[in-house]
Protein backbone atom coordinates (compact mmCIF):
# COMPACT_ATOMS: atom_id res chain seq x y z
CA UNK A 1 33.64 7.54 35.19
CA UNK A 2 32.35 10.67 33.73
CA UNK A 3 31.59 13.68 35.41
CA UNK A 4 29.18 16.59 34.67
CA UNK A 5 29.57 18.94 37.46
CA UNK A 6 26.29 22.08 38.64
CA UNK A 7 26.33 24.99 39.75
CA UNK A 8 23.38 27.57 41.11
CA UNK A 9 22.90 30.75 43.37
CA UNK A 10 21.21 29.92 46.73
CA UNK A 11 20.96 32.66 48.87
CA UNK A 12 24.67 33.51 50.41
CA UNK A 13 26.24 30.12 49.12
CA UNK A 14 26.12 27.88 45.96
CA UNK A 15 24.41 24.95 45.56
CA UNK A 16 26.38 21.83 43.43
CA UNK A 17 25.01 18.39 41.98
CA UNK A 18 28.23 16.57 40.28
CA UNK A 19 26.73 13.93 38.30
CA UNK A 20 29.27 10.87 38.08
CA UNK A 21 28.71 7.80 35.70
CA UNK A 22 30.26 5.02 33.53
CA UNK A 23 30.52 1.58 33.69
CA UNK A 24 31.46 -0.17 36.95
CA UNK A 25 32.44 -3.81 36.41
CA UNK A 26 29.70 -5.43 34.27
CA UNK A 27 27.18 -2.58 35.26
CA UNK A 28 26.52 0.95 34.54
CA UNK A 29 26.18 3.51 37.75
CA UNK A 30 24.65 6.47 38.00
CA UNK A 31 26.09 8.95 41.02
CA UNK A 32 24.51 11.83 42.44
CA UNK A 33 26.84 13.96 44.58
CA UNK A 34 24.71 17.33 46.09
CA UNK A 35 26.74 20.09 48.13
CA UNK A 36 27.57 23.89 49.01
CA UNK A 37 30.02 26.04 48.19
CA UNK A 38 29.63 29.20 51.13
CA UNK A 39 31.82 31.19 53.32
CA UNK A 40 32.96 28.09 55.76
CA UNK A 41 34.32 26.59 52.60
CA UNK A 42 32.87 23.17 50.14
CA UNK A 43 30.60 20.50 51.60
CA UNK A 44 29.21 17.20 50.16
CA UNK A 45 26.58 15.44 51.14
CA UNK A 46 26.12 11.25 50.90
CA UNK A 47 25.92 10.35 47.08
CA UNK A 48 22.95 9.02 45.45
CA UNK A 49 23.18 6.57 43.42
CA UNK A 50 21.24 4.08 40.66
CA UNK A 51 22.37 0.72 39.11
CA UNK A 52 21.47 0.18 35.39
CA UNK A 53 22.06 -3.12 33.28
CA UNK A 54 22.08 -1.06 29.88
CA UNK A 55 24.62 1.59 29.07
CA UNK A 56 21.79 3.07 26.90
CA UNK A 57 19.36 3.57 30.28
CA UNK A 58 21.83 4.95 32.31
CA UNK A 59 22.58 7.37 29.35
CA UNK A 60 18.78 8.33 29.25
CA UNK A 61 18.29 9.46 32.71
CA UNK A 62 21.94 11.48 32.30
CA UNK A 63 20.59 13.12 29.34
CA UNK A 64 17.31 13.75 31.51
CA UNK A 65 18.66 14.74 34.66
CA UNK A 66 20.58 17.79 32.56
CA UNK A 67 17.67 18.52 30.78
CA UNK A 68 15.85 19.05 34.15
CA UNK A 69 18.56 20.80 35.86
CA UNK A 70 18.91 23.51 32.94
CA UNK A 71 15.31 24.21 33.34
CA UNK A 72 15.78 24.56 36.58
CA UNK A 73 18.55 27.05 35.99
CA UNK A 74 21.32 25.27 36.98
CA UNK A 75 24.78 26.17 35.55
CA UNK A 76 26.67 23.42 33.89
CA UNK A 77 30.53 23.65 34.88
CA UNK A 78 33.23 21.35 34.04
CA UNK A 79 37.22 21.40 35.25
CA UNK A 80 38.10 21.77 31.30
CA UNK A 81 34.60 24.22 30.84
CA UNK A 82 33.44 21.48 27.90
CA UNK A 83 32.43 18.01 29.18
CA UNK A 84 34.13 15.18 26.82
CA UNK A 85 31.56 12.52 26.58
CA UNK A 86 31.73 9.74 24.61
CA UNK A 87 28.94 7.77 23.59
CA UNK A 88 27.86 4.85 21.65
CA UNK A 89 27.42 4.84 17.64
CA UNK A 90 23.33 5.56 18.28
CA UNK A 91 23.40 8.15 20.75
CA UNK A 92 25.63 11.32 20.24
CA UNK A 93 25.79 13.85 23.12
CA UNK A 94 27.03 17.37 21.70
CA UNK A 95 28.02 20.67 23.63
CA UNK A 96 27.68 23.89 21.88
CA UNK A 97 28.26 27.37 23.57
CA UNK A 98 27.75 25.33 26.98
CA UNK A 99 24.46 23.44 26.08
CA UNK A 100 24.37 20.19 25.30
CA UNK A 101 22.09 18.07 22.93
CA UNK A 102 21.30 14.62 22.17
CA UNK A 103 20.76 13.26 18.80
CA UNK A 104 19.30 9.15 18.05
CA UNK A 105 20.62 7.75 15.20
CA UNK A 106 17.56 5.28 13.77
């Protein structure tokens, strides 16, 4: 599974959405963990999560979600600071200067 992992400012604490997916047997899942960061220390809440046949779907709605989430001003954060994706031949995700873009090859 991959992981793209958010970060924003809320009040005293910080607000996190870690964004899990990959393929899961002979399906392709789509996790949704939200949670705090404060003074009393990290809490997650129950993940959300969506069950796509198509790798390229499941893809989409990633590629959405972070598009929605950096208007929103969310902060995109990873252990290694650069998400590794890798993606089929047609879609290429790229990060540059922590922003990443999506290109469709026709």
């Amino acid at each position: 599974m991959k992981e793209l992992y958010f970060i924003r400012p809320y009040k005293r604490s910080l607000r996190t959405l870690r964004l899990e997916f990959g393929k899961v047997k002979n399906k392709f899942l789509l996790r949704l963990i939200d949670g705090e960061i404060n003074q009393k220390g990290e809490s997650e809440f129950s993940p959300i999560e969506e069950v796509f046949d198509e790798e390229q779907e499941m893809l989409k709605n990633v590629w959405e979600l972070r598009k929605q989430l950096s208007e929103e001003k969310w902060n995109l954060k990873t252990k290694e600071e650069s998400p590794k994706i890798k993606q089929p031949s047609f879609i290429t995700l790229k990060t540059m200067n922590g922003e990443m873009s999506i290109e469709f090859d026709h």
